[in-house]
Each structure stands twice: as structure tokens, then as C-alpha cells.
C-alpha atoms as a PDB file:
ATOM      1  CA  UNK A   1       0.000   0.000   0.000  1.00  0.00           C
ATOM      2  CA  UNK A   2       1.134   3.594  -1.197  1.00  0.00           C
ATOM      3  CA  UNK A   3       1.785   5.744   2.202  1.00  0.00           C
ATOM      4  CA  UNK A   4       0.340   9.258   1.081  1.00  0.00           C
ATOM      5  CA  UNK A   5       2.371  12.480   1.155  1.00  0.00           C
ATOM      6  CA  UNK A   6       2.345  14.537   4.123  1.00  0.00           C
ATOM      7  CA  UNK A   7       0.576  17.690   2.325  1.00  0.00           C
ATOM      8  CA  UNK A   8      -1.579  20.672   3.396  1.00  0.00           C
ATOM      9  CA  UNK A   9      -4.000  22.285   1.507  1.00  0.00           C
ATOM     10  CA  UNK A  10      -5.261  25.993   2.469  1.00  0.00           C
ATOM     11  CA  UNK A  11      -8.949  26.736   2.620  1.00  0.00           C
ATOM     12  CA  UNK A  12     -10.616  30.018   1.022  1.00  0.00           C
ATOM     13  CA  UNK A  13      -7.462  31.419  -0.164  1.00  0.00           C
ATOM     14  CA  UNK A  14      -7.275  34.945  -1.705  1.00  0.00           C
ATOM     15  CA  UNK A  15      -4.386  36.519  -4.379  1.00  0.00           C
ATOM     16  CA  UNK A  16      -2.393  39.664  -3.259  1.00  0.00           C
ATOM     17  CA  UNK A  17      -0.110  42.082  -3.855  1.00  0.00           C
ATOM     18  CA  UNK A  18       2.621  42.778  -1.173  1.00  0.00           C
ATOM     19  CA  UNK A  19       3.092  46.530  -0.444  1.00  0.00           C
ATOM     20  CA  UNK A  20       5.685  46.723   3.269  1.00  0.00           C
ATOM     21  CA  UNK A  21       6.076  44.970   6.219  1.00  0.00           C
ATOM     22  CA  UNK A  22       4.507  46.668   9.133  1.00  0.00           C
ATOM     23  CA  UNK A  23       6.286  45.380  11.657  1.00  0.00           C
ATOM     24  CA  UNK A  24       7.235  41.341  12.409  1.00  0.00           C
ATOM     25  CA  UNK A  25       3.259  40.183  12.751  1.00  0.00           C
ATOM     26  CA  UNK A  26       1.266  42.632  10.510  1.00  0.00           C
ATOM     27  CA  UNK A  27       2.077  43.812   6.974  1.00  0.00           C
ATOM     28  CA  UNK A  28       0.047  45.789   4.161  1.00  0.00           C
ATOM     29  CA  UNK A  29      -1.712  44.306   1.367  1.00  0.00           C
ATOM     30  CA  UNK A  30      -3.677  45.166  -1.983  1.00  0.00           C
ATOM     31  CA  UNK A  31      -6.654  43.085  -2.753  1.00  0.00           C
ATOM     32  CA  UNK A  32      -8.524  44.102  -5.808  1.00  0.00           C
ATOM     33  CA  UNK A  33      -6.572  47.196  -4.904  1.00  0.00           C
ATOM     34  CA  UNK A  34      -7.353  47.453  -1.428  1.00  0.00           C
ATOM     35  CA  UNK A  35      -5.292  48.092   0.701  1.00  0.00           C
ATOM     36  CA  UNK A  36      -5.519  45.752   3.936  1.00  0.00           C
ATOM     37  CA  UNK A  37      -3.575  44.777   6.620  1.00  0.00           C
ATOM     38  CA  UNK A  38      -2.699  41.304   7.285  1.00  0.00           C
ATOM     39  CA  UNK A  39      -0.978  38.852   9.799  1.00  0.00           C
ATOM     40  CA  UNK A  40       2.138  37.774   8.923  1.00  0.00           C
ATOM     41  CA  UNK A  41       2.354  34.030  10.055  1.00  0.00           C
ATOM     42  CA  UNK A  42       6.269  33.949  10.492  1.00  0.00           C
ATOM     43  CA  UNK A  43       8.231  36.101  12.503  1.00  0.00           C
ATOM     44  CA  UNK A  44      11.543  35.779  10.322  1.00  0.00           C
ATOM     45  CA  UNK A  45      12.759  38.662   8.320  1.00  0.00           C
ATOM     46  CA  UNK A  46      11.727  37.510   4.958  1.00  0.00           C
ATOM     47  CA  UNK A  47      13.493  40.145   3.296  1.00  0.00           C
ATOM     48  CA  UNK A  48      14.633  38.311   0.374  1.00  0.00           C
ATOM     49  CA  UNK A  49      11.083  37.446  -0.100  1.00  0.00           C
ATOM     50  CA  UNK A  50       8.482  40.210   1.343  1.00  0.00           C
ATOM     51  CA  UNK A  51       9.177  42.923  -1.411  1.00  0.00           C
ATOM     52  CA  UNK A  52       6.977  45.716  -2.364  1.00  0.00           C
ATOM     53  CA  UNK A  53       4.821  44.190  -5.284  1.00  0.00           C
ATOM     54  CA  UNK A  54       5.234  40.591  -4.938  1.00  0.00           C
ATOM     55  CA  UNK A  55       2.698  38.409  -5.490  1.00  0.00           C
ATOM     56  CA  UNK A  56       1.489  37.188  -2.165  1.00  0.00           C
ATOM     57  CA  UNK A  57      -1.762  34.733  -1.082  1.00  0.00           C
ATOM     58  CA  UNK A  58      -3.241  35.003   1.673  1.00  0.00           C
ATOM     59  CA  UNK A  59      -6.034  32.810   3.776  1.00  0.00           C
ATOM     60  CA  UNK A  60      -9.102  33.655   5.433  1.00  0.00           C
ATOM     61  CA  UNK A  61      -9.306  33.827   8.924  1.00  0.00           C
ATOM     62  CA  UNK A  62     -12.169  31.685  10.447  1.00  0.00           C
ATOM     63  CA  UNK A  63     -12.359  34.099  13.555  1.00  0.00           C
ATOM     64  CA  UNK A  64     -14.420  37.361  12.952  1.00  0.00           C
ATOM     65  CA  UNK A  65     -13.508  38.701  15.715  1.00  0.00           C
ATOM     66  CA  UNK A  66      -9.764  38.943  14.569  1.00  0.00           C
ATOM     67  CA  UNK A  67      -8.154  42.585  14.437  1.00  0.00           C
ATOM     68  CA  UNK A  68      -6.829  41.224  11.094  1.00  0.00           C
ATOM     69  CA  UNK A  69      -9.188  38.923   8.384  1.00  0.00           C
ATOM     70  CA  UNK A  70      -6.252  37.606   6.710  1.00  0.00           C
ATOM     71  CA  UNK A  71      -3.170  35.311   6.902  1.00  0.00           C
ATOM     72  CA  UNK A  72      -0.326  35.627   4.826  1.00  0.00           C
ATOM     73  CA  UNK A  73       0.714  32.083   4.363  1.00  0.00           C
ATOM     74  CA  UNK A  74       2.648  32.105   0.389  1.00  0.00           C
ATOM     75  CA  UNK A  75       4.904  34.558  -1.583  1.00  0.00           C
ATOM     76  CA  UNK A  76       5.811  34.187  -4.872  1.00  0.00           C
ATOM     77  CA  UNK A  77       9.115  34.576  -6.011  1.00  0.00           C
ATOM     78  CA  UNK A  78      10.299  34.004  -9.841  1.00  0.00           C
ATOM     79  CA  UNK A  79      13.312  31.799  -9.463  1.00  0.00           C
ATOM     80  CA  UNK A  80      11.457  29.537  -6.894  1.00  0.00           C
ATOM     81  CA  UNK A  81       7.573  29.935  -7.656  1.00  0.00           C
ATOM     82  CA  UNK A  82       5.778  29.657  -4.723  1.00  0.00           C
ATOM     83  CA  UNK A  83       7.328  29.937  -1.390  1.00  0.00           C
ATOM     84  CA  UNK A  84       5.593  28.925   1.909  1.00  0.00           C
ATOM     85  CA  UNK A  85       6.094  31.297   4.786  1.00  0.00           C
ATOM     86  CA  UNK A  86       3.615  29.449   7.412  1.00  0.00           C
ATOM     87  CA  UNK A  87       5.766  28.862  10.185  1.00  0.00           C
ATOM     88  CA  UNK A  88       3.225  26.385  11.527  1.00  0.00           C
ATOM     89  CA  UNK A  89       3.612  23.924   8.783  1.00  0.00           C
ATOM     90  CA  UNK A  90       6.485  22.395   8.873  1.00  0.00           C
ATOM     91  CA  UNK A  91       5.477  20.556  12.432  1.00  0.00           C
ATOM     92  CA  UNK A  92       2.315  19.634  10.798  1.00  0.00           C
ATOM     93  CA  UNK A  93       3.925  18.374   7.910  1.00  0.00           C
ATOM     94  CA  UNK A  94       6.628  16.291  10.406  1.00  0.00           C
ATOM     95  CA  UNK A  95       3.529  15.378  12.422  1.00  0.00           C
ATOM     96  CA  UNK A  96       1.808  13.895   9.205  1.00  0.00           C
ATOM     97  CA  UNK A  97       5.365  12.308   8.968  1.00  0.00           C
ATOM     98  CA  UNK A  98       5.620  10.419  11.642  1.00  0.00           C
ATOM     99  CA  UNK A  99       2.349   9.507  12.716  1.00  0.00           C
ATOM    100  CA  UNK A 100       2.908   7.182   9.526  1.00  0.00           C
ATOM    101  CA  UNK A 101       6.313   5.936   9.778  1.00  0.00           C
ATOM    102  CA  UNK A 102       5.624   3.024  12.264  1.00  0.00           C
ATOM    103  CA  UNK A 103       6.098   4.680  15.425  1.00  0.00           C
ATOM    104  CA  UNK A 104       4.147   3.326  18.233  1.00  0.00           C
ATOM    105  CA  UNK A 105       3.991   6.958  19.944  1.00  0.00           C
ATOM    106  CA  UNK A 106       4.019  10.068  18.894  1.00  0.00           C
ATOM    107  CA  UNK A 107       3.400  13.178  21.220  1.00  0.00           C
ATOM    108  CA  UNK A 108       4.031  16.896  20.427  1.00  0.00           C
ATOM    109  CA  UNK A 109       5.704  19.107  22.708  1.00  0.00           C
ATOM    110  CA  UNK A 110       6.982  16.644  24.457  1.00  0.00           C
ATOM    111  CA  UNK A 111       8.770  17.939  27.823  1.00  0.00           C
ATOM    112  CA  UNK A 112      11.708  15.888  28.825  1.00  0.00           C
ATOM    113  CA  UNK A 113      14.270  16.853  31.615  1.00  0.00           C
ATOM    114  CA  UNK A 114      14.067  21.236  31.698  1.00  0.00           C
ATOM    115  CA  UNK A 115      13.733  21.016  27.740  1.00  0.00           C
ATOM    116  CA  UNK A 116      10.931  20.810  25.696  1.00  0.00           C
ATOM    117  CA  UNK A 117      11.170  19.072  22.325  1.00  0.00           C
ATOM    118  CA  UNK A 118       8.703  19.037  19.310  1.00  0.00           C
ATOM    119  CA  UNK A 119       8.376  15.900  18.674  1.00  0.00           C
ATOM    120  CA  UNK A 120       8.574  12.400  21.254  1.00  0.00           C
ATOM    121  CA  UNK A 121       8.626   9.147  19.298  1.00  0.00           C
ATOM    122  CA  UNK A 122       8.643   5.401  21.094  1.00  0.00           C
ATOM    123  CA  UNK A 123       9.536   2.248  18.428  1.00  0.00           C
ATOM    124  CA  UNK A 124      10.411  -1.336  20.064  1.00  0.00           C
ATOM    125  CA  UNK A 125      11.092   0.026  23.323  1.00  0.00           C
ATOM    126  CA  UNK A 126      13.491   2.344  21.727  1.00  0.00           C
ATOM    127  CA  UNK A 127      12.882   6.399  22.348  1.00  0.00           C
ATOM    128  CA  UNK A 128      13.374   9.287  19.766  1.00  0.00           C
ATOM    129  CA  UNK A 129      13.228  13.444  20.200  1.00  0.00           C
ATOM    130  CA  UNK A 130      12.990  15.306  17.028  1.00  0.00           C
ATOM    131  CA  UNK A 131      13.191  19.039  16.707  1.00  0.00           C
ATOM    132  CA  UNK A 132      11.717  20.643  13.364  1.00  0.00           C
ATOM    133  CA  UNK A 133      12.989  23.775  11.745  1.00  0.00           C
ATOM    134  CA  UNK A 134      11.237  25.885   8.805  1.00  0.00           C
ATOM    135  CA  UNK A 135      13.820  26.800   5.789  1.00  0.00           C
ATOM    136  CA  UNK A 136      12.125  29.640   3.713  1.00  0.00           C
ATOM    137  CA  UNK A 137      15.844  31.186   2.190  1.00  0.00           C
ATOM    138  CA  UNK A 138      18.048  30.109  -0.087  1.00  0.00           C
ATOM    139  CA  UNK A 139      20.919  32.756  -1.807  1.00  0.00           C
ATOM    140  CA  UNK A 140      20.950  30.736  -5.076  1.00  0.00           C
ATOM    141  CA  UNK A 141      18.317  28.672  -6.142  1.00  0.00           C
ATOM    142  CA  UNK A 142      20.435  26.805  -8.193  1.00  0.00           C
ATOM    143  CA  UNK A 143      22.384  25.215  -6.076  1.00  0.00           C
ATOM    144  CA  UNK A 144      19.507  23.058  -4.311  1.00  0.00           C
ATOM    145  CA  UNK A 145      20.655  25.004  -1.093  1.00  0.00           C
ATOM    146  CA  UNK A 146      18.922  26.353   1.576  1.00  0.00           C
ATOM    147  CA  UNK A 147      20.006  28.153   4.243  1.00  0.00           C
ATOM    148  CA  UNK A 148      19.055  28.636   8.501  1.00  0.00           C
ATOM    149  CA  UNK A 149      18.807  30.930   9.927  1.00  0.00           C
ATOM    150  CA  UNK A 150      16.997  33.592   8.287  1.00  0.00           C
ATOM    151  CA  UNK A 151      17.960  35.525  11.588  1.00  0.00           C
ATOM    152  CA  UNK A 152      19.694  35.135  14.675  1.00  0.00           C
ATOM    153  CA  UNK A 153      17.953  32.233  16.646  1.00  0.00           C
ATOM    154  CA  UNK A 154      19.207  31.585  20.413  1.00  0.00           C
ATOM    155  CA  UNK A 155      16.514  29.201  20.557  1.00  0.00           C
ATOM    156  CA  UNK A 156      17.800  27.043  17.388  1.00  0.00           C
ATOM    157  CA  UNK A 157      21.087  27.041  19.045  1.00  0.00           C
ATOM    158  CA  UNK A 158      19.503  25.987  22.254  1.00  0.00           C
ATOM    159  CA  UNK A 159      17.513  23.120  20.854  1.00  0.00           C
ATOM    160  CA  UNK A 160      21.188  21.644  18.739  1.00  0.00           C
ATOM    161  CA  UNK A 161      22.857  21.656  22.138  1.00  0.00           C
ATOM    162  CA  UNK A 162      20.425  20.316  24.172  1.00  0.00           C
ATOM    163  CA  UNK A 163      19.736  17.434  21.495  1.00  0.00           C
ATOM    164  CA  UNK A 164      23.264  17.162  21.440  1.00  0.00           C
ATOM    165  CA  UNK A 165      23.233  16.022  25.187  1.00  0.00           C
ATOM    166  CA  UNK A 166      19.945  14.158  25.333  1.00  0.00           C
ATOM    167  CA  UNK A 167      21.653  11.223  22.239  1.00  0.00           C
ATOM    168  CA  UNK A 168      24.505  10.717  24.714  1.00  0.00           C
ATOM    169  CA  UNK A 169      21.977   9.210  26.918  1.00  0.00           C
ATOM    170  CA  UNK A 170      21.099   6.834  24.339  1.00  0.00           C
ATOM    171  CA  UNK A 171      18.172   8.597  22.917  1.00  0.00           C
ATOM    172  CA  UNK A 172      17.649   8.733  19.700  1.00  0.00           C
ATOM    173  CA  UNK A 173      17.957  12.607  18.573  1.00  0.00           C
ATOM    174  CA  UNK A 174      17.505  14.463  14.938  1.00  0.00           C
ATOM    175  CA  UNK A 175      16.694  17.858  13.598  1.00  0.00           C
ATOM    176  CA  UNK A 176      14.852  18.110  10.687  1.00  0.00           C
ATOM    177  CA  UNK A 177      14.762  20.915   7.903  1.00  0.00           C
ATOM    178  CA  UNK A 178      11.462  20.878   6.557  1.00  0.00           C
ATOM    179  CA  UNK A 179      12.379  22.858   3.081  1.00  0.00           C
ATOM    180  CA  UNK A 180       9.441  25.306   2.276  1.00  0.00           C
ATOM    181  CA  UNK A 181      10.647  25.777  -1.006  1.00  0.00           C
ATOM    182  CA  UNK A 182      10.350  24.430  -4.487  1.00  0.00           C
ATOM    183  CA  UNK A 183      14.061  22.758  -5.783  1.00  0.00           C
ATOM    184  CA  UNK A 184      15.550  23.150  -2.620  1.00  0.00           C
ATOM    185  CA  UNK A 185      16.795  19.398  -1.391  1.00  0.00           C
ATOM    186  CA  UNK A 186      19.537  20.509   1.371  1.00  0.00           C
ATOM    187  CA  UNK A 187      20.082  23.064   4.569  1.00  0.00           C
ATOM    188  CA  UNK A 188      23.353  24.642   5.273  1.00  0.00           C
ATOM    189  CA  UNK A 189      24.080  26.874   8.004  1.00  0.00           C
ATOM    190  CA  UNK A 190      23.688  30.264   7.861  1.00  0.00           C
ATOM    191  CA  UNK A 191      27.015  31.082   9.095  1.00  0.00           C
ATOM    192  CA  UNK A 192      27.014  34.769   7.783  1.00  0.00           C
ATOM    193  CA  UNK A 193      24.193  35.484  10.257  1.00  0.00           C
ATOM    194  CA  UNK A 194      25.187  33.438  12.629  1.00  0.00           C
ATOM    195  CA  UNK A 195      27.569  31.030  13.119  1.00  0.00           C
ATOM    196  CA  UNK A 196      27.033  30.203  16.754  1.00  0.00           C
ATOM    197  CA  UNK A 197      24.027  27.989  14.815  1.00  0.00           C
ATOM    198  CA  UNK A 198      27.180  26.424  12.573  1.00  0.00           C
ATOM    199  CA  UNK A 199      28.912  25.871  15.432  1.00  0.00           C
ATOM    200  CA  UNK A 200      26.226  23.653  17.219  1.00  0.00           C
ATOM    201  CA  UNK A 201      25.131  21.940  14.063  1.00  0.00           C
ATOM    202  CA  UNK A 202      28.832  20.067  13.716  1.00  0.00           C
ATOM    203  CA  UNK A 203      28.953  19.877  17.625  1.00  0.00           C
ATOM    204  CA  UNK A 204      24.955  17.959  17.466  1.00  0.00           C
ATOM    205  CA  UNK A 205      26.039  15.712  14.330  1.00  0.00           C
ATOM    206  CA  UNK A 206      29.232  14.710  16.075  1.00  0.00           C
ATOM    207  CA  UNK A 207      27.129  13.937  19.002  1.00  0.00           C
ATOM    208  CA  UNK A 208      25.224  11.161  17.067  1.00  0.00           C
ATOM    209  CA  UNK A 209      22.530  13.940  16.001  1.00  0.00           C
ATOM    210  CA  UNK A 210      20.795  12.784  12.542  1.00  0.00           C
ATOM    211  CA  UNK A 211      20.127  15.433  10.223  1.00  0.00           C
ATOM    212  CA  UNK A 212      17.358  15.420   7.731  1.00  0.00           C
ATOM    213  CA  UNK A 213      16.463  17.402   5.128  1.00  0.00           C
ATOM    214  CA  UNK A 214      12.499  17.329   3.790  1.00  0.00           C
ATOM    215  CA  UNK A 215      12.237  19.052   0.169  1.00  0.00           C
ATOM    216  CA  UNK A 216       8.804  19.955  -0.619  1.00  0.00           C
ATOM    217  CA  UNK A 217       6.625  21.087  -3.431  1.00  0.00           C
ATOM    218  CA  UNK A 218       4.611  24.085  -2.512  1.00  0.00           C
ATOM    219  CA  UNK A 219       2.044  25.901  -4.791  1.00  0.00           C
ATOM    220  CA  UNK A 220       0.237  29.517  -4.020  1.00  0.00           C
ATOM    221  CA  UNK A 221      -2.551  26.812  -1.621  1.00  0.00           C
ATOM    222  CA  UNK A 222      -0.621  24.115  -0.238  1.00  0.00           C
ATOM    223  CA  UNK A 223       2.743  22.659   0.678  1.00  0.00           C
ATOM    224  CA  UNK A 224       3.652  18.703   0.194  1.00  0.00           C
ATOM    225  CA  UNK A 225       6.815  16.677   1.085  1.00  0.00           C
ATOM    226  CA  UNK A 226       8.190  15.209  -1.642  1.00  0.00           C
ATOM    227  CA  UNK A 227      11.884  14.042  -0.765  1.00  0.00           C
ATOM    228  CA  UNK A 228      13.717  13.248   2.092  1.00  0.00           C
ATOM    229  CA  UNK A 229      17.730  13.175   2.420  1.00  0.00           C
ATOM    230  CA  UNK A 230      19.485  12.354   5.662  1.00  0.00           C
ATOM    231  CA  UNK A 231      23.552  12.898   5.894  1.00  0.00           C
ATOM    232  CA  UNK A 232      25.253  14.347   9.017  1.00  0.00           C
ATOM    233  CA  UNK A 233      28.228  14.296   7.515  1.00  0.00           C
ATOM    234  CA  UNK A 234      28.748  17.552   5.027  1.00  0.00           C
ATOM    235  CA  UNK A 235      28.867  19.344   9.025  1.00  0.00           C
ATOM    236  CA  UNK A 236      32.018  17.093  10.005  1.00  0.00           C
ATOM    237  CA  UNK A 237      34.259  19.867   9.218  1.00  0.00           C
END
């Protein structure tokens, strides 16, 4: 039997046209030439992508009550078509993921020792922790590359070292790079913007870490995995 593609479609979804970034939550839109303020769904700077006059979708919010009606989930950007900017999807997608992969548990937000990890997984008595990470940049499409950070992260660096010291005591530990881009197949670290992030990726894959790397095809609506690559060892360096 054919497991089916972790994949998430977007209800009543409406085109735009980006006009600035209001601050990291809340950015101006045109629809049908109207200009409306939205809710940016991804706290990252986005600067490569949020430029005036992209095209931009964004979803309906089910809440009236909402200061803002819409979500800005998708930008489009020529040499990559759609890119997803829903910072909530990649742990959906991972939670698709593994809920099909044979595990006998899976629990979100799992809380183990002072840390807190997104994903707890139990498989013939054996015990996993999986942290997921959103990749929305890449410098050169190209090259299949993405990069992470978009921005400093204390928290990313956090979560390497701590996985880092939960696989010592035998736990299995990985970090994956759910890609939300189209043609993008591998994460690098950003080291430009911070290579404290570099530093504990080779210092988490030395400590048995795996790294994986989820490539995805996304369209204006929806985001799927497609691909999956695992190797730790481009970071032994």
C-alpha cells in the first residue's frame, strides 16, 4: 500500500499584492486594490522574499472577531515559484510524517528533563526526540541550497545543544529541515548570520545527532513533502 504524502492544503485562499512589512506580525496588502492589513504568520525577516509588489496569497481567517481577516501564508518569487512562509507547517507536515512511519507513539511538545522538544517518538522500546525547523531562504536557487537561519535564533542554538546532550543518553535525537521551497533538497548553516548555529550543528552531528532534510513542493494553496535526504556528515568539518 502507497503511504500518502504529508501535504496541506489551504482553505478560502485569496491573491495579493505585497506593499511593506509593518512590523514582524502585521504587513500591508492590496486586494482588488485594497489596501488591507494582514498577519504575517512567520516572525523571520523575509526580506529576500516580502518585497513591495510581490505576489502574495493570503487565507481567510475563520475568527471574525480577529483585528486582522487575513493570513499571509505564500509569496511568490520568480526563481522559486511559490514559497511557503507558514511557520506552523512544517510541524504539521513532520507530524503527518511520523504519525505514519511506524512509530508506536508520537506526542508533540513533548517535555523531557528542563527542555521541551517538538516531537517524542517510542519504536520497540526504543525512544526518539525530534526538533523541526522551517527553511524559507536560499541565496541561489540553483544550487539546491537552503540556508538557517533567516535571523539570529538563540533558541535554534539551544535546541542543537540540548539534542546534542539528550543522544549521549542513548536517545535517539535528529533535527529536521522541513524545506518550504520548491528545488531546494539541502540546509546549510547560515554562518554569515550566525555562526554560533554552525557551530552547534557540527557539535549535534558529532554527538550522534541525525540530520534530515524534507524538500517539498509548494504551490500559491498548499505545501507537500516530496523528498527526504538524511547525511550528518557535510557538518564534520
Amino acid at each position: 500500500m502507497t503511504r500518502s504524502k504529508p501535504t496541506i492544503i489551504y482553505k478560502d485562499t485569496v491573491p495579493a499584492i505585497f506593499i511593506r512589512r509593518l512590523n514582524r506580525f502585521t504587513a500591508e496588502v492590496l486586494i482588488d486594490g485594497i489596501c488591507e492589513t494582514v498577519h504575517v504568520k512567520n516572525t523571520g525577516r523575509l526580506k529576500e522574499l516580502l518585497v513591495p509588489e510581490a505576489k502574495v496569497t493570503l487565507q481567510k481567517a475563520d475568527n471574525p472577531e480577529r483585528k486582522t481577516a487575513y493570513d499571509l501564508i505564500s509569496v511568490y518569487k520568480p526563481k522559486l515559484k511559490w514559497v511557503n512562509i507558514d511557520s506552523l507547517a512544517p510541524n504539521e507536515l513532520m507530524k503527518q510524517e511520523l504519525m505514519n512511519s511506524g512509530y508506536d507513539v508520537v506526542k508533540p511538545e513533548f517535555t523531557y528533563g528542563d527542555s521541551r522538544f517538538d516531537f517524542y517518538m517510542e519504536r520497540d522500546r526504543e525512544r526518539y526526540l525530534t526538533e523541526v525547523k522551517g527553511c524559507t531562504l536560499t541565496t541561489d536557487p540553483r544550487s539546491g541550497i537552503g540556508l538557517f537561519p533567516d535571523a539570529p535564533t538563540e533558541r535554534g542554538v539551544k535546541h542543537l545543544n540540548e539534542l546534542a546532550a539528550v543522544s549521549k543518553a542513548g536517545i535517539h535525537c535528529s533535527i529536521a529541515f522541513v524545506i518550504q521551497m520548491n528545488g531546494i533538497h539541502l540546509v546549510f548553516p547560515n554562518n554569515e548570520t550566525q555562526p554560533e548555529f554552525g557551530q552547534a550543528m557540527v557539535h549535534a552531528a558529532k554527538a550522534g545527532v541525525q540530520i534530515t532534510y524534507y524538500g517539498c513542493h509548494v504551490e500559491a494553496d498548499s505545501i507537500k513533502i516530496t523528498s527526504v535526504v538524511g547525511d550528518t556528515s557535510r557538518y564534520l568539518k
